[in-house]
N, C-alpha and C. Protein backbone atom coordinates (compact mmCIF):
# COMPACT_ATOMS: atom_id res chain seq x y z
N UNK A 1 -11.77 35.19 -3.27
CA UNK A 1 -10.69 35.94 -3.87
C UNK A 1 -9.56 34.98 -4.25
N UNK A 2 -9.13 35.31 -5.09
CA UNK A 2 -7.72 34.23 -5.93
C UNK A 2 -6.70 34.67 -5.41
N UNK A 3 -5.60 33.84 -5.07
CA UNK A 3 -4.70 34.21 -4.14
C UNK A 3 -3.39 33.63 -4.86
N UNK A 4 -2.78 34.21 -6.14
CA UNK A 4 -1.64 33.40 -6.54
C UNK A 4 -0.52 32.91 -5.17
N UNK A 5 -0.31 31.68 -5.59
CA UNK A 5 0.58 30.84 -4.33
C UNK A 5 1.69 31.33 -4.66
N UNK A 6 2.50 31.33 -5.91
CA UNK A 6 4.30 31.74 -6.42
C UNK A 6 4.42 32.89 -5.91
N UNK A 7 3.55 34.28 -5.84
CA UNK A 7 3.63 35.02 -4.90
C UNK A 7 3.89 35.11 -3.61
N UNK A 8 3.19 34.04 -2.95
CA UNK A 8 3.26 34.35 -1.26
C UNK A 8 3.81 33.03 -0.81
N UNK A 9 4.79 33.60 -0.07
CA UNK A 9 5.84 32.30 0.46
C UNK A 9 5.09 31.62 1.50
N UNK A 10 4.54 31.54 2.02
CA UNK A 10 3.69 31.12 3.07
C UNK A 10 2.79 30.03 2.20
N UNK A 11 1.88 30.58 1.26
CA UNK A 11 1.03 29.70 0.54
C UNK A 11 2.02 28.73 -0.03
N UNK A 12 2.74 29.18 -0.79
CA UNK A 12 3.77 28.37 -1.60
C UNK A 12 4.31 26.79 -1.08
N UNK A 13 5.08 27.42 0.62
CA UNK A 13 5.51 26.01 1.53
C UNK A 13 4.23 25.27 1.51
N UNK A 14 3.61 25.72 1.72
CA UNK A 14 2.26 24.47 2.04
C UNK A 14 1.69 23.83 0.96
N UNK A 15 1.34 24.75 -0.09
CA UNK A 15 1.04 24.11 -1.09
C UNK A 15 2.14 23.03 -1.67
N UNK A 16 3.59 23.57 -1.29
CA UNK A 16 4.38 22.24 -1.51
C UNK A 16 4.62 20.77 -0.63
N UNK A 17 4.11 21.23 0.63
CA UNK A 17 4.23 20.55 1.44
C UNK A 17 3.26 19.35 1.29
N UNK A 18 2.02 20.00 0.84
CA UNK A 18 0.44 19.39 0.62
C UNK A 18 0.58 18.05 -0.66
N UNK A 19 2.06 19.38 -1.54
CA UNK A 19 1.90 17.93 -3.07
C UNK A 19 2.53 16.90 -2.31
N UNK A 20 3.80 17.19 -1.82
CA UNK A 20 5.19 15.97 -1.31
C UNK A 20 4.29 14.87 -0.32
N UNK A 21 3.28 15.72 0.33
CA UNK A 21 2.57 14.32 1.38
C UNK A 21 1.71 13.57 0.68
N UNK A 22 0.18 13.91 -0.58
CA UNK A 22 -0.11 13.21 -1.62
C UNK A 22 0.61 12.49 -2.55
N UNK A 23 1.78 12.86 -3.11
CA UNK A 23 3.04 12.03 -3.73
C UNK A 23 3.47 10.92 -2.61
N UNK A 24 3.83 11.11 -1.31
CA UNK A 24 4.52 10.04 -0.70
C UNK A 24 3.54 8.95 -0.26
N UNK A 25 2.20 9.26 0.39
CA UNK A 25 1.03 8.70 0.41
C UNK A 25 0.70 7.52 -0.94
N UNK A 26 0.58 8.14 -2.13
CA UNK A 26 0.16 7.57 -3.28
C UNK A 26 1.57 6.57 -3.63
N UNK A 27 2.94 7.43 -3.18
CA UNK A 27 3.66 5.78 -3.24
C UNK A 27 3.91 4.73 -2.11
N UNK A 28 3.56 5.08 -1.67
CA UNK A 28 3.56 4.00 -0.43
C UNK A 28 2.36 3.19 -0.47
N UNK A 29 1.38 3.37 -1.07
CA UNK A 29 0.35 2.67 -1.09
C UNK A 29 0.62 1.73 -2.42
N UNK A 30 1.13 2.08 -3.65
CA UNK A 30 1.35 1.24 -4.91
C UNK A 30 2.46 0.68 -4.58
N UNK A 31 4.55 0.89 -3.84
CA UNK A 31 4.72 -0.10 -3.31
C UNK A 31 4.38 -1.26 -2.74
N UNK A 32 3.61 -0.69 -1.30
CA UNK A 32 2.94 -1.81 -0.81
C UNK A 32 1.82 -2.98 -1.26
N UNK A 33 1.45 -2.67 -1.98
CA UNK A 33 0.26 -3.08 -3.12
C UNK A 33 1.07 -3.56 -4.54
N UNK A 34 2.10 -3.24 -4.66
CA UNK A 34 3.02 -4.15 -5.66
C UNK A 34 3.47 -5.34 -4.55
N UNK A 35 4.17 -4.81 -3.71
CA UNK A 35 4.61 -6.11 -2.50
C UNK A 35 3.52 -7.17 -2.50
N UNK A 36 2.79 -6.24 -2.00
CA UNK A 36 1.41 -7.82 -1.89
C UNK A 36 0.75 -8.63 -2.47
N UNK A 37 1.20 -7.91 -3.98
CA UNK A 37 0.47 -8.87 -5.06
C UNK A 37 1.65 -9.73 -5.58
N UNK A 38 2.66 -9.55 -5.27
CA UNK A 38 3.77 -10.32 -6.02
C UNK A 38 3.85 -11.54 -4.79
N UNK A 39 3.66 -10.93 -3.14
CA UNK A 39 3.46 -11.61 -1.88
C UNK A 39 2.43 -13.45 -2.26
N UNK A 40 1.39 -12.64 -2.72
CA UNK A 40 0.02 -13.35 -2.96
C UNK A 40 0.68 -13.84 -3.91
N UNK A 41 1.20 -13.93 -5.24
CA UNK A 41 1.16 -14.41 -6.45
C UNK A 41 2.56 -15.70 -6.08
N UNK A 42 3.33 -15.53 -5.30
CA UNK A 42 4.29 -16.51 -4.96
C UNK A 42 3.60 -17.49 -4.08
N UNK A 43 3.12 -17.35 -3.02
CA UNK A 43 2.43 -17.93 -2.19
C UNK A 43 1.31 -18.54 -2.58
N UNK A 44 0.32 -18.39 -3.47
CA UNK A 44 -0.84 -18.97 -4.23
C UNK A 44 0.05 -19.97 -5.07
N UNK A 45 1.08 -19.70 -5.37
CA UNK A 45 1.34 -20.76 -6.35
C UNK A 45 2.01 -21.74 -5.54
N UNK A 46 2.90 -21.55 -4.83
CA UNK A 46 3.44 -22.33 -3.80
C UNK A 46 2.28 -23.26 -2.83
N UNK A 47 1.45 -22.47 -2.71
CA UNK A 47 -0.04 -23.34 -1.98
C UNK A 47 -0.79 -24.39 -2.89
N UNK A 48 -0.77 -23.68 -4.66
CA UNK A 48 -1.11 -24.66 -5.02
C UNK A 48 -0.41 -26.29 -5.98
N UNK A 49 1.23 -25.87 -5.24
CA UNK A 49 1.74 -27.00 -4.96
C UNK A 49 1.86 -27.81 -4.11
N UNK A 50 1.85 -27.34 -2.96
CA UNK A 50 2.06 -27.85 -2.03
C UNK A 50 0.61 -28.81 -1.69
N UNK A 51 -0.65 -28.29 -2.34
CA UNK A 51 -1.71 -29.09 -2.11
C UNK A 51 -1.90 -29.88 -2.97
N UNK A 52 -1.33 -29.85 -4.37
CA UNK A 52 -1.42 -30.69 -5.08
C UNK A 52 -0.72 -31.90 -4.46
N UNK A 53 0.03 -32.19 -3.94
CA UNK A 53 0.74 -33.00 -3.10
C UNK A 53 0.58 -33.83 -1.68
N UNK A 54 0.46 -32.51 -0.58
CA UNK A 54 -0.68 -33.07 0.44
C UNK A 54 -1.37 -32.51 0.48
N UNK A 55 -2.87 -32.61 0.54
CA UNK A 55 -3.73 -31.88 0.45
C UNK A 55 -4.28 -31.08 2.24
N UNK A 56 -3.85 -32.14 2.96
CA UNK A 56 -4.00 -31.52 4.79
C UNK A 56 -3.21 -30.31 4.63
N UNK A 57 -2.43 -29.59 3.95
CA UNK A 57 -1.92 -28.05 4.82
C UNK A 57 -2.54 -27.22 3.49
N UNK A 58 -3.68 -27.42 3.05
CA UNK A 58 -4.41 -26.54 2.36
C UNK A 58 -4.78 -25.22 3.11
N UNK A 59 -4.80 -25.38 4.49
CA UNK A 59 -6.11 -24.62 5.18
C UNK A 59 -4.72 -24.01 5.85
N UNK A 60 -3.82 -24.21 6.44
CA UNK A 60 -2.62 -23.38 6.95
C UNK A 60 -1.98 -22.42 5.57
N UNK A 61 -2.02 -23.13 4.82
CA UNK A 61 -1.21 -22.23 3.32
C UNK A 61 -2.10 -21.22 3.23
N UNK A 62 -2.96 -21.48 3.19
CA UNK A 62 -4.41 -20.29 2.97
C UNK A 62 -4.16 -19.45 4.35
N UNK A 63 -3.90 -19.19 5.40
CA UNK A 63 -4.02 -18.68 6.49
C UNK A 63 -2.60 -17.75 6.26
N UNK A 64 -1.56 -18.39 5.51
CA UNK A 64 -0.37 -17.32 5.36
C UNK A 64 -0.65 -16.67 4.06
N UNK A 65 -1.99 -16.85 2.84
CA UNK A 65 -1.79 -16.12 1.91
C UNK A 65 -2.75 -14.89 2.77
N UNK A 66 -3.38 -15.24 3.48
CA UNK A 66 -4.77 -14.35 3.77
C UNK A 66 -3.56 -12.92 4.61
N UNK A 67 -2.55 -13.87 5.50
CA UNK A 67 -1.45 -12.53 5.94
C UNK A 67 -1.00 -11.80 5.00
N UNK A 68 -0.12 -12.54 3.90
CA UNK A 68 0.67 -11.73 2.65
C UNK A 68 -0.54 -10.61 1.87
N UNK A 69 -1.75 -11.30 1.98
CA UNK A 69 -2.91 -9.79 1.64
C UNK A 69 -2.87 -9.17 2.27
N UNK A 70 -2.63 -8.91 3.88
CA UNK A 70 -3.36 -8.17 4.36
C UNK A 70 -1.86 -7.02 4.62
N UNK A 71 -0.90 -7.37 3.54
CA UNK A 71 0.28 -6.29 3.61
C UNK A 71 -0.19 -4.81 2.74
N UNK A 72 -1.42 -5.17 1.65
CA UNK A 72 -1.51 -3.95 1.25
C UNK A 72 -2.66 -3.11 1.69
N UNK A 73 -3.54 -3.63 2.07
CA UNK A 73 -4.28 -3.27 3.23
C UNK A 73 -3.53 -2.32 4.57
N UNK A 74 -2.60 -2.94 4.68
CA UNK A 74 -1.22 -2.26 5.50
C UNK A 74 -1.14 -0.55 4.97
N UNK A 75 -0.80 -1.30 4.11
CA UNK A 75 -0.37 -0.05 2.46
C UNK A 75 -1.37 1.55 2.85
N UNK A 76 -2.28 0.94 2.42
CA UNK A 76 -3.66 1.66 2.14
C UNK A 76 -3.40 2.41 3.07
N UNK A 77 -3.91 1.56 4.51
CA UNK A 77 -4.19 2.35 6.13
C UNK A 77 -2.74 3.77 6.10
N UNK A 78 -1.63 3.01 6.30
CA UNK A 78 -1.15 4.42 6.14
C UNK A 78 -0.95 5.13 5.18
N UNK A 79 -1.58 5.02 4.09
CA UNK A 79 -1.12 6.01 3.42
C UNK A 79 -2.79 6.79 3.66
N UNK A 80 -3.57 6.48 3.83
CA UNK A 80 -4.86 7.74 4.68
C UNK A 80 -4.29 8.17 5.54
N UNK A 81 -3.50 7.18 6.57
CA UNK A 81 -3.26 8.35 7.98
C UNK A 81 -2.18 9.52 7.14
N UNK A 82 -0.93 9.40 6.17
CA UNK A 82 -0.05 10.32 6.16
C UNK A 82 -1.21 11.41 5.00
N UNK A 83 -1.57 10.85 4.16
CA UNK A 83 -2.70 11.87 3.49
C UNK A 83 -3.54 12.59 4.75
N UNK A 84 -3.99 12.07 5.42
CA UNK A 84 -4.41 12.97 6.77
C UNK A 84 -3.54 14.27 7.22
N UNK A 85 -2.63 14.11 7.14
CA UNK A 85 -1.25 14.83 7.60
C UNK A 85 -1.35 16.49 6.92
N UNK A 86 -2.20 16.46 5.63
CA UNK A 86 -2.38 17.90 5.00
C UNK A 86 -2.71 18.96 5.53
C-alpha cells in the first residue's frame, strides 16, 4: 500500500531525517577524500623532492604518504557507520 509521507508527520520526520544522514554521510566522505588527495598530492611531490636529493628517506617519505591516504579511507569508514544510523 502507498503511503504519501507529506501527509503523515511521523513518515515525514524520518523520511527527513533518512535524507539529512545520506547528505551528511556523502559529505563527509568527499571532504575527506578531497583532504586526502590534496594530502597525497603535496606529499608525493615533496617526496619526490626530497628523493631527488637524498635518496635514503625515500622509504620514510613513503610511510607518511601511505598515512595522508589512509585519511580518506578514514572518510569512507565513517561515513558507512553514520549511513548506518538510518
Amino acid at each position: 500500500m502507498y503511503t504519501n509521507v507529506s501527509t503523515d508527520p511521523i513518515l515525514y520526520d524520518k523520511a527527513l531525517y533518512s535524507s539529512y544522514i545520506v547528505f551528511a554521510g556523502g559529505l563527509i566522505v568527499g571532504i575527506s577524500n578531497l583532504v586526502c588527495g590534496l594530502a597525497v598530492g603535496v606529499i608525493g611531490s615533496s617526496t619526490a623532492l626530497v628523493h631527488a636529493q637524498t635518496p635514503e628517506t625515500f622509504v620514510s617519505m613513503l610511510i607518511v604518504e601511505i598515512f595522508a591516504s589512509a585519511l580518506g579511507l578514514y572518510g569512507v569508514i565513517i561515513g558507512i557507520v553514520i549511513a548506518s544510523k538510518m
